[in-house]
N, C-alpha and C. Protein backbone atom coordinates (compact mmCIF):
# COMPACT_ATOMS: atom_id res chain seq x y z
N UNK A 1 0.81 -1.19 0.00
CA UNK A 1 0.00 0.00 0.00
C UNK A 1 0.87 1.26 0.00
N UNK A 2 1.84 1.19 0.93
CA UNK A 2 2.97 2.46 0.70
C UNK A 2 3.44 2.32 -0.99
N UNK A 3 3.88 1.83 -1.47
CA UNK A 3 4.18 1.62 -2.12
C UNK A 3 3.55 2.09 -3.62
N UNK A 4 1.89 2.00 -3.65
CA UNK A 4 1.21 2.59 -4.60
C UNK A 4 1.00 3.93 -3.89
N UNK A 5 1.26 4.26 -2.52
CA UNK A 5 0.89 5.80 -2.29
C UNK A 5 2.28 7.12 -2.74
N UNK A 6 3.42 5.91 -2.72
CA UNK A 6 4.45 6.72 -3.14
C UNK A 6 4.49 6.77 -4.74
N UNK A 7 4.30 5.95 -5.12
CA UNK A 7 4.19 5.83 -6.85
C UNK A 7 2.81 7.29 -7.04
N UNK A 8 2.17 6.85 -6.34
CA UNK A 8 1.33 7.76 -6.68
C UNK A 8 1.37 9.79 -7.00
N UNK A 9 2.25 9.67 -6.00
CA UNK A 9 2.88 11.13 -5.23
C UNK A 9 3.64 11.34 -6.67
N UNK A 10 4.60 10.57 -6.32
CA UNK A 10 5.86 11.05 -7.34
C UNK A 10 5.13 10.77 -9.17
N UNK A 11 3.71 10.26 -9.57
CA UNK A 11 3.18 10.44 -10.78
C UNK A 11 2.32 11.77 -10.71
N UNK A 12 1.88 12.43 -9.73
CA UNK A 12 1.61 13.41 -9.72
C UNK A 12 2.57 15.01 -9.68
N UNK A 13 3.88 14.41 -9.29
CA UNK A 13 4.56 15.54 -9.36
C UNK A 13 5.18 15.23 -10.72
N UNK A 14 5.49 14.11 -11.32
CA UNK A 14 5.80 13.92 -12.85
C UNK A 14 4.87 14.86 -14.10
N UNK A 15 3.66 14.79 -13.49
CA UNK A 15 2.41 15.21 -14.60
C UNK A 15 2.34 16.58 -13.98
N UNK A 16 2.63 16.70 -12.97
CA UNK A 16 2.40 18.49 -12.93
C UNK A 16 3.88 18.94 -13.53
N UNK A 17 4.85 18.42 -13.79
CA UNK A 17 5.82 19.29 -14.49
C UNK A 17 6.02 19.10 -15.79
N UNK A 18 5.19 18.10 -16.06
CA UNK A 18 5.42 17.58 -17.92
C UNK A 18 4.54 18.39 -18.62
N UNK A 19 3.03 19.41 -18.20
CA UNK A 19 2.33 19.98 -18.88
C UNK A 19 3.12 21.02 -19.19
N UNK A 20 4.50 21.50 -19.15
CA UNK A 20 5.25 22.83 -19.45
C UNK A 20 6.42 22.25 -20.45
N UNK A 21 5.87 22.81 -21.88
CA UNK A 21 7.18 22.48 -23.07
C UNK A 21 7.68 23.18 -23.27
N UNK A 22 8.64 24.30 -22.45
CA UNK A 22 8.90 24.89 -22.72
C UNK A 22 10.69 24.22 -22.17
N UNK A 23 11.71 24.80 -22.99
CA UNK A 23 13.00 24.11 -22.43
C UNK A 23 13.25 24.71 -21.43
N UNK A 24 13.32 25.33 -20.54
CA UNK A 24 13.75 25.96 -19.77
C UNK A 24 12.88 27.48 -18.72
N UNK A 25 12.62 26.96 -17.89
CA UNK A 25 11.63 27.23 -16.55
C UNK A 25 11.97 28.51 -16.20
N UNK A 26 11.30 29.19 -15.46
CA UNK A 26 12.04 30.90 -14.48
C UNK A 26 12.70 30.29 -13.56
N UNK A 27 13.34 31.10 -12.76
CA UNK A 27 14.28 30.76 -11.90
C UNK A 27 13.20 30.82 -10.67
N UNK A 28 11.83 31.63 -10.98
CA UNK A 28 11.08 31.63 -10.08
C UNK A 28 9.87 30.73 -10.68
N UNK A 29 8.94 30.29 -9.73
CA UNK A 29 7.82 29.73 -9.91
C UNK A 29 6.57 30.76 -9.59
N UNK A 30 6.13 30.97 -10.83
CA UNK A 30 5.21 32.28 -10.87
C UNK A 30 4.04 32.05 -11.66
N UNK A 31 3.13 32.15 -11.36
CA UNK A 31 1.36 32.60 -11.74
C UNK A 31 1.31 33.17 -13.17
N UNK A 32 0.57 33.20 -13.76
CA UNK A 32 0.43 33.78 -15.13
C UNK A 32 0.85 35.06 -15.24
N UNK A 33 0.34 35.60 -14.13
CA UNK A 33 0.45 37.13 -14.16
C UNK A 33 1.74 37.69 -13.31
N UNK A 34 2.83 36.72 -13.21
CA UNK A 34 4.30 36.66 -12.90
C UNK A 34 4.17 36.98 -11.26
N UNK A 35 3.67 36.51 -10.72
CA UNK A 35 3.09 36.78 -8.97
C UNK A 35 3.67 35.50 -8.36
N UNK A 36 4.66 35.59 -7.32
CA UNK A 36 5.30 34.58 -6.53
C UNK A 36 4.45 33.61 -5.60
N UNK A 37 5.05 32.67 -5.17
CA UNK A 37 4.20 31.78 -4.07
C UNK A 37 2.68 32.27 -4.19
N UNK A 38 2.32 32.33 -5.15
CA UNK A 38 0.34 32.25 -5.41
C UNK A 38 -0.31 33.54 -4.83
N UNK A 39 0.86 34.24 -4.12
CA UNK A 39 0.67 36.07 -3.52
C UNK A 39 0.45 35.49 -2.20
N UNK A 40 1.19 34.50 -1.66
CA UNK A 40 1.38 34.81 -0.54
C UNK A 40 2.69 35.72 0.47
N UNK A 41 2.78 35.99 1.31
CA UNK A 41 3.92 37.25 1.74
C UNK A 41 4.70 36.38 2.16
N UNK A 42 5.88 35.85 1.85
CA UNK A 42 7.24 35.30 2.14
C UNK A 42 7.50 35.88 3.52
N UNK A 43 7.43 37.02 4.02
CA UNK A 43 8.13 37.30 5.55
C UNK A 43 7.09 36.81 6.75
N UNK A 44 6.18 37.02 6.04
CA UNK A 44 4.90 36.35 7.23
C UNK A 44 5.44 34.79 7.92
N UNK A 45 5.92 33.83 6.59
CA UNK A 45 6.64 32.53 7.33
C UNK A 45 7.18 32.71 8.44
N UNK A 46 8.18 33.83 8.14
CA UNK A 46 9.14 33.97 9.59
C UNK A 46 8.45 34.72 10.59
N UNK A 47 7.68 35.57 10.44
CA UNK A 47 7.37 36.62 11.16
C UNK A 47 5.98 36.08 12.22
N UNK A 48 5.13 35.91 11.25
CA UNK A 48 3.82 35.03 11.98
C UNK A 48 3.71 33.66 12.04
N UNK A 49 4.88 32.94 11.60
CA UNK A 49 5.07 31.74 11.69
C UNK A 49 3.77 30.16 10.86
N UNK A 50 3.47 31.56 10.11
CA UNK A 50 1.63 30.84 9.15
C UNK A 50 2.12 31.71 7.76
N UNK A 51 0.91 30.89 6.52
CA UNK A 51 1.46 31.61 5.36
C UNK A 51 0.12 32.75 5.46
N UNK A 52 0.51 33.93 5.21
CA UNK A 52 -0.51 34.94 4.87
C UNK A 52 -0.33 35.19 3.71
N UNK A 53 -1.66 35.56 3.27
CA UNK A 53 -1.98 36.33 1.66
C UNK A 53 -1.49 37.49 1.67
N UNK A 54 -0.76 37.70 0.57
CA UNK A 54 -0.17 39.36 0.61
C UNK A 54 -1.01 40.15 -0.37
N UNK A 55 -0.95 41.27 -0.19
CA UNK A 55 -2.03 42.23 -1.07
C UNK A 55 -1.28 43.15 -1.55
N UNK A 56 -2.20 43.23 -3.11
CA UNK A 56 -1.11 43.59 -4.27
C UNK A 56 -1.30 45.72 -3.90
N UNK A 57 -1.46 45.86 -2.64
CA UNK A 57 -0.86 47.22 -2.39
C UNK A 57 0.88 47.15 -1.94
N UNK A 58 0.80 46.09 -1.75
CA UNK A 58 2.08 46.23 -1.43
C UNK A 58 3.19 45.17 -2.00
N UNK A 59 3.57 45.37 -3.28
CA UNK A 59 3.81 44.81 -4.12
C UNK A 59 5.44 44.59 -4.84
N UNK A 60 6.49 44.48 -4.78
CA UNK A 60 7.96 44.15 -5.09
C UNK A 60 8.39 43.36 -5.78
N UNK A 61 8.78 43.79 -6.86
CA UNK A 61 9.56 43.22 -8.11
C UNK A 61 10.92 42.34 -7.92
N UNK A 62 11.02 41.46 -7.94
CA UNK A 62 12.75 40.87 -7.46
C UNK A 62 12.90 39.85 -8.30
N UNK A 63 13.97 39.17 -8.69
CA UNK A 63 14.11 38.46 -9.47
C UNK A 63 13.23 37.69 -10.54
N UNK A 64 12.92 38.29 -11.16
CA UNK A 64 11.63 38.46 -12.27
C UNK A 64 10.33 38.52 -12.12
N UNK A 65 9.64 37.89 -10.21
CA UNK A 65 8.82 37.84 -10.11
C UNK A 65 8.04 38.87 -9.27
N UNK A 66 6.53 39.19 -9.45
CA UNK A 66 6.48 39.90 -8.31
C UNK A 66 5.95 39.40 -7.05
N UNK A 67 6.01 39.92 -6.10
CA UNK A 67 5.98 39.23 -4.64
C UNK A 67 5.16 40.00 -3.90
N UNK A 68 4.21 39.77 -3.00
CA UNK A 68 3.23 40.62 -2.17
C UNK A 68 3.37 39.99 -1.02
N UNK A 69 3.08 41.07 -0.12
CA UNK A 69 3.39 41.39 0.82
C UNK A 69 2.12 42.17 2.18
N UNK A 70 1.93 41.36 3.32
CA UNK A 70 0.51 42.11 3.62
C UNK A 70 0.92 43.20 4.80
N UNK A 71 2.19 43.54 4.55
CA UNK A 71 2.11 45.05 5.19
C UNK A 71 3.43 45.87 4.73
N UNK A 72 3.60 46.87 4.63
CA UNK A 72 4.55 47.69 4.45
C UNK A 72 5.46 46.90 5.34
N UNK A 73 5.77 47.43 6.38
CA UNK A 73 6.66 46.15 7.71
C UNK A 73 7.64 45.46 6.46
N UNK A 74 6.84 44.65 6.01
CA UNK A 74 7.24 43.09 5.58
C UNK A 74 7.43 43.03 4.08
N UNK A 75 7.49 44.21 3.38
CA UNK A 75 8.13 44.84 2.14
C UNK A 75 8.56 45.09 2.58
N UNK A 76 9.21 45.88 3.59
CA UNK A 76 10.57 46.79 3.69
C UNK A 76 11.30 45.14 3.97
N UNK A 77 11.05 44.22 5.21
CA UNK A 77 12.06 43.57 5.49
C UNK A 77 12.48 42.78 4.18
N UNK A 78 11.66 42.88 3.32
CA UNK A 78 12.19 41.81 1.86
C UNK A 78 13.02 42.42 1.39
N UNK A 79 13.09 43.77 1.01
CA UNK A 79 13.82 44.72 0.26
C UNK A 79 14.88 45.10 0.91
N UNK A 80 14.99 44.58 2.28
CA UNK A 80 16.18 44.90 2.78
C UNK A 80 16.91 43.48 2.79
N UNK A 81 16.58 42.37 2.54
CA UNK A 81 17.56 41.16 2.35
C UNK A 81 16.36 39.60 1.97
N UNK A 82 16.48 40.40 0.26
CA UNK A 82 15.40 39.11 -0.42
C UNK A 82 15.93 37.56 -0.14
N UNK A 83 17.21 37.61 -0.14
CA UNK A 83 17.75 35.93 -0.03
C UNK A 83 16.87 35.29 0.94
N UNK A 84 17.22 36.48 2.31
CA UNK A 84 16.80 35.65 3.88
C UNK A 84 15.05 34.97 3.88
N UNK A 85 14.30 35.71 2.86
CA UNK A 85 12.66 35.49 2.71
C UNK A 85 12.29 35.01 1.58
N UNK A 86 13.00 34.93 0.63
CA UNK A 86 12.34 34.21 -0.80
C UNK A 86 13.27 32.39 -0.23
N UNK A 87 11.49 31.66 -0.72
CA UNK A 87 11.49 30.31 -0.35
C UNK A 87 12.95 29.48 -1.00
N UNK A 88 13.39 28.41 -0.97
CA UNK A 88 14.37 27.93 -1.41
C UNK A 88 14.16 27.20 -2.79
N UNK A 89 14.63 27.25 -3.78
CA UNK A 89 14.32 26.57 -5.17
C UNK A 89 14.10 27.76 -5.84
N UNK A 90 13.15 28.84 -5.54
CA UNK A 90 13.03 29.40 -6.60
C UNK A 90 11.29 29.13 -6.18
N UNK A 91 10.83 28.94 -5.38
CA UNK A 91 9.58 28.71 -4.62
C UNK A 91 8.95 27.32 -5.17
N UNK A 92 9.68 26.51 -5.98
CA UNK A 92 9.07 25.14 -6.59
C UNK A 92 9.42 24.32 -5.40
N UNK A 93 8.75 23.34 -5.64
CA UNK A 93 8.23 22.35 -4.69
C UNK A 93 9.56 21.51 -3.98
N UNK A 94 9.94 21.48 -2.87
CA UNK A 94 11.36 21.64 -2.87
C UNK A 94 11.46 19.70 -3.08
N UNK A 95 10.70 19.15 -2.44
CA UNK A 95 10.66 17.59 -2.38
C UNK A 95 10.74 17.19 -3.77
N UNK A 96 9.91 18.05 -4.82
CA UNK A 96 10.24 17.49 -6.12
C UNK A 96 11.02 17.89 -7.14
N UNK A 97 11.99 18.98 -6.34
CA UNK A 97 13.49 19.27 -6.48
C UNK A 97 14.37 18.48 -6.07
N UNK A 98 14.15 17.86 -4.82
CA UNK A 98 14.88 16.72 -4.62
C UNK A 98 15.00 15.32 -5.11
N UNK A 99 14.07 15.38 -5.78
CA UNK A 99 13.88 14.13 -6.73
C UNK A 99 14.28 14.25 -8.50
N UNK A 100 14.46 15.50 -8.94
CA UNK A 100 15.37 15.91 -10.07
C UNK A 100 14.30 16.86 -11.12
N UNK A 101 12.65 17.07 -10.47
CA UNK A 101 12.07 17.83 -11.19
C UNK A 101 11.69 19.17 -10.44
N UNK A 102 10.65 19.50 -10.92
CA UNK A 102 10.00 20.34 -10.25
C UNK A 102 8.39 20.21 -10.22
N UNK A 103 7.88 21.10 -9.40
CA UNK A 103 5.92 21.00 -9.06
C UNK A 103 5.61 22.03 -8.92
N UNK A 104 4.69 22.24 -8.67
CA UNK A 104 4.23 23.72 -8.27
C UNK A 104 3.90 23.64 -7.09
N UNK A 105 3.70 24.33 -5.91
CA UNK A 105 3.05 24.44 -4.84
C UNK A 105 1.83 25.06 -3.98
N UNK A 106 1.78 24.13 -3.09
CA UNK A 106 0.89 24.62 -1.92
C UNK A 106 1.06 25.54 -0.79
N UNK A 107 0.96 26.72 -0.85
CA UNK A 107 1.52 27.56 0.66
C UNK A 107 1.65 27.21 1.79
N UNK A 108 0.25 26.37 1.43
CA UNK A 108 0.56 25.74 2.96
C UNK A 108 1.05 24.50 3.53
N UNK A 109 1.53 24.11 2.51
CA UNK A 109 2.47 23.18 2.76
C UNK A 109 4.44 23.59 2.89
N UNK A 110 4.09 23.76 4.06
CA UNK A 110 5.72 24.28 4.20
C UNK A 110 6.39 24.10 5.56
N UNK A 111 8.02 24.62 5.47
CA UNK A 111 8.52 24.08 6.78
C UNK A 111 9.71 25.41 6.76
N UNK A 112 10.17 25.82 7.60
CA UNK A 112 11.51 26.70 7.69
C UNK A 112 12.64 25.89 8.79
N UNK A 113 13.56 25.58 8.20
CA UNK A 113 14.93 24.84 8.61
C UNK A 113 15.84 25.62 8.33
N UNK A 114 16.76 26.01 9.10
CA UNK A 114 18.03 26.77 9.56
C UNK A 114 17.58 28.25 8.78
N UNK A 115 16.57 28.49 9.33
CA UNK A 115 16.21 29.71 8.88
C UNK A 115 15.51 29.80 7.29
N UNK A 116 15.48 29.16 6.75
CA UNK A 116 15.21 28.64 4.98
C UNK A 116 13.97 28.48 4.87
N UNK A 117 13.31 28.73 4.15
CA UNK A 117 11.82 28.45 3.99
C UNK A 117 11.83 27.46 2.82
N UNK A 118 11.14 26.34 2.83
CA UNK A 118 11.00 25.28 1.56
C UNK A 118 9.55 25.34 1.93
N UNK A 119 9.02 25.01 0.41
CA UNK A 119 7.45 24.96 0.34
C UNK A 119 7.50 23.33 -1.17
N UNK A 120 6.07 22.66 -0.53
CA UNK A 120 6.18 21.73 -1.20
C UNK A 120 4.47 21.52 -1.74
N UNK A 121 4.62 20.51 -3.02
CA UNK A 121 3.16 20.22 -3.49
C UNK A 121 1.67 20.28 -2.53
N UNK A 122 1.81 19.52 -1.48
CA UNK A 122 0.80 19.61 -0.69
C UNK A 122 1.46 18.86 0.55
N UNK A 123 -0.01 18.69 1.24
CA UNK A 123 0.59 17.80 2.71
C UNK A 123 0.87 16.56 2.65
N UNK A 124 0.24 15.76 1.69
CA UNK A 124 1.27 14.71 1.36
C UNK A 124 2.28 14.88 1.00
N UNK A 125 2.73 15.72 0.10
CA UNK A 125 4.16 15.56 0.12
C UNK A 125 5.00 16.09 0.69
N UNK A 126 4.60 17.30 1.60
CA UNK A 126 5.08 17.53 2.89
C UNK A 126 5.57 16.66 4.04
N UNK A 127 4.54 15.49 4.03
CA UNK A 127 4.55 14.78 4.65
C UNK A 127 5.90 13.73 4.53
N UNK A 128 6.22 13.34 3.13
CA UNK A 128 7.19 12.71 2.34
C UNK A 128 8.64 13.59 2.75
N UNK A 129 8.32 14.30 2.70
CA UNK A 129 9.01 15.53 2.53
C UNK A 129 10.34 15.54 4.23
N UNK A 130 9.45 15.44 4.94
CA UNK A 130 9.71 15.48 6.81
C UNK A 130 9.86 13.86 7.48
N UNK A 131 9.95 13.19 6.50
CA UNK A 131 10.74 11.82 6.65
C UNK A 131 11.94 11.76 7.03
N UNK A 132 12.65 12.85 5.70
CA UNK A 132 14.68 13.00 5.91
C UNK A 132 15.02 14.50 4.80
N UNK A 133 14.12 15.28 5.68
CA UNK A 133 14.34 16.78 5.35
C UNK A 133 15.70 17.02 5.00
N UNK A 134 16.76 16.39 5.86
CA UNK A 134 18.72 17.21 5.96
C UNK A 134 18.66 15.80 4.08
N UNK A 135 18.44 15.15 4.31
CA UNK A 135 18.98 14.02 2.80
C UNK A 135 18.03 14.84 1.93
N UNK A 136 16.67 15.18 1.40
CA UNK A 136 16.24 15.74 0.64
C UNK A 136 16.34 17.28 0.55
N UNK A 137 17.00 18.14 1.07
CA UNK A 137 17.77 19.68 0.86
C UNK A 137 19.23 18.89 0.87
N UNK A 138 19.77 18.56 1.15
CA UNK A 138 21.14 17.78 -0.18
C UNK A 138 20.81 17.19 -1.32
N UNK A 139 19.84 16.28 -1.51
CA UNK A 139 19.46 15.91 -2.99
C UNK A 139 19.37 17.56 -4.08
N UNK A 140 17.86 17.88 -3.25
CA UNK A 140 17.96 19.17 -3.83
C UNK A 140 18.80 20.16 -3.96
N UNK A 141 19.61 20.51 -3.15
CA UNK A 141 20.56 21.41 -3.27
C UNK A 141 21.54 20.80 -4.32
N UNK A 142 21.67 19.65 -4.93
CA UNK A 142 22.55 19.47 -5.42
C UNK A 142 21.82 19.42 -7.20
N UNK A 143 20.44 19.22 -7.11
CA UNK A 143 19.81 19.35 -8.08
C UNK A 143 19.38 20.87 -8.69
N UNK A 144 19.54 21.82 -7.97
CA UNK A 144 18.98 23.09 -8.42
C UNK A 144 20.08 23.84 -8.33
N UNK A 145 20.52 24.91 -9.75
CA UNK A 145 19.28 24.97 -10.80
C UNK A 145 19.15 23.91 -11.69
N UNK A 146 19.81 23.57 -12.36
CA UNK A 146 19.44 22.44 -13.38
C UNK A 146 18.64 21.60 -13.66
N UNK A 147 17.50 21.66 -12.88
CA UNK A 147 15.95 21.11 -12.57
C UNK A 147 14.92 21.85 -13.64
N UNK A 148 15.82 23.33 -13.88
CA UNK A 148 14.86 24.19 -14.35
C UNK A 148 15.21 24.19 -16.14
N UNK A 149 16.52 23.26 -16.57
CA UNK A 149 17.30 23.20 -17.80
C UNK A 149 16.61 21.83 -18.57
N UNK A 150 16.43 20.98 -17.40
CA UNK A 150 15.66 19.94 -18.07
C UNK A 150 14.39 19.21 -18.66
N UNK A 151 14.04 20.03 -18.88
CA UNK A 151 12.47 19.45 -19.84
C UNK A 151 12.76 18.97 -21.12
């Protein structure tokens, strides 16, 4: 039964990255309308320790994507050091970075380790995910970027 639940996981993160023919991905994972983590506010992880919706009054351009933010506060702290608050990967699904693709994600599926924010497909694979977090951010880290070269 594990066994078809993991096959299962990892055919769903296969088919969510095969609908994109394009050779080569953003460095960010962004919405049609080029909007980060689905407009949720990246500093809220750290700050309120939950994902909040950010609102496009308060709005910041950074590495191609834009990013919202639900208070001034928490734009300024992005703009004063984007590394420390933009998620790890490039906001793609970090578990299926660690496995050599990419997914898109769920906000609320996430975890912050040594300060790092990773966000993954959902709570199952969150779940997958918090098995061997330190072995899958070495898989991944050793897979990204080049996750984003291979289609």
């Amino acid at each position: 039964m594990k066994t078809l639940y993991y096959l299962t996981v990892l055919t769903v993160i296969f088919f969510s990255t095969s609908s994109c023919t394009s050779t080569e991905l953003p460095s960010v994972n962004i919405s049609r309308d080029g909007i980060a983590i689905k407009g949720y506010d990246p500093v809220a992880y750290f700050t309120d320790s939950r994902p909040v919706k950010g609102d496009s009054r308060y709005e910041h351009t950074w590495n191609g994507a834009k990013w919202l933010f639900a208070s001034t506060k928490h734009l300024a702290l992005f703009k004063s050091d984007p590394e420390k608050y933009a998620p790890r990967y490039g906001g793609y699904c970090a578990y299926a970075v660690s496995q050599g693709a990419t997914a898109d994600i769920d906000p609320e599926a996430w975890t912050i380790v040594d300060g790092k924010l990773y966000l993954n497909l959902n709570k199952d694979v969150q779940g997958l995910w918090e098995k061997d977090i330190p072995g899958y951010i070495q898989k991944a880290d050793r897979n990204w970027p080049a996750v984003l070269h291979s289609k």
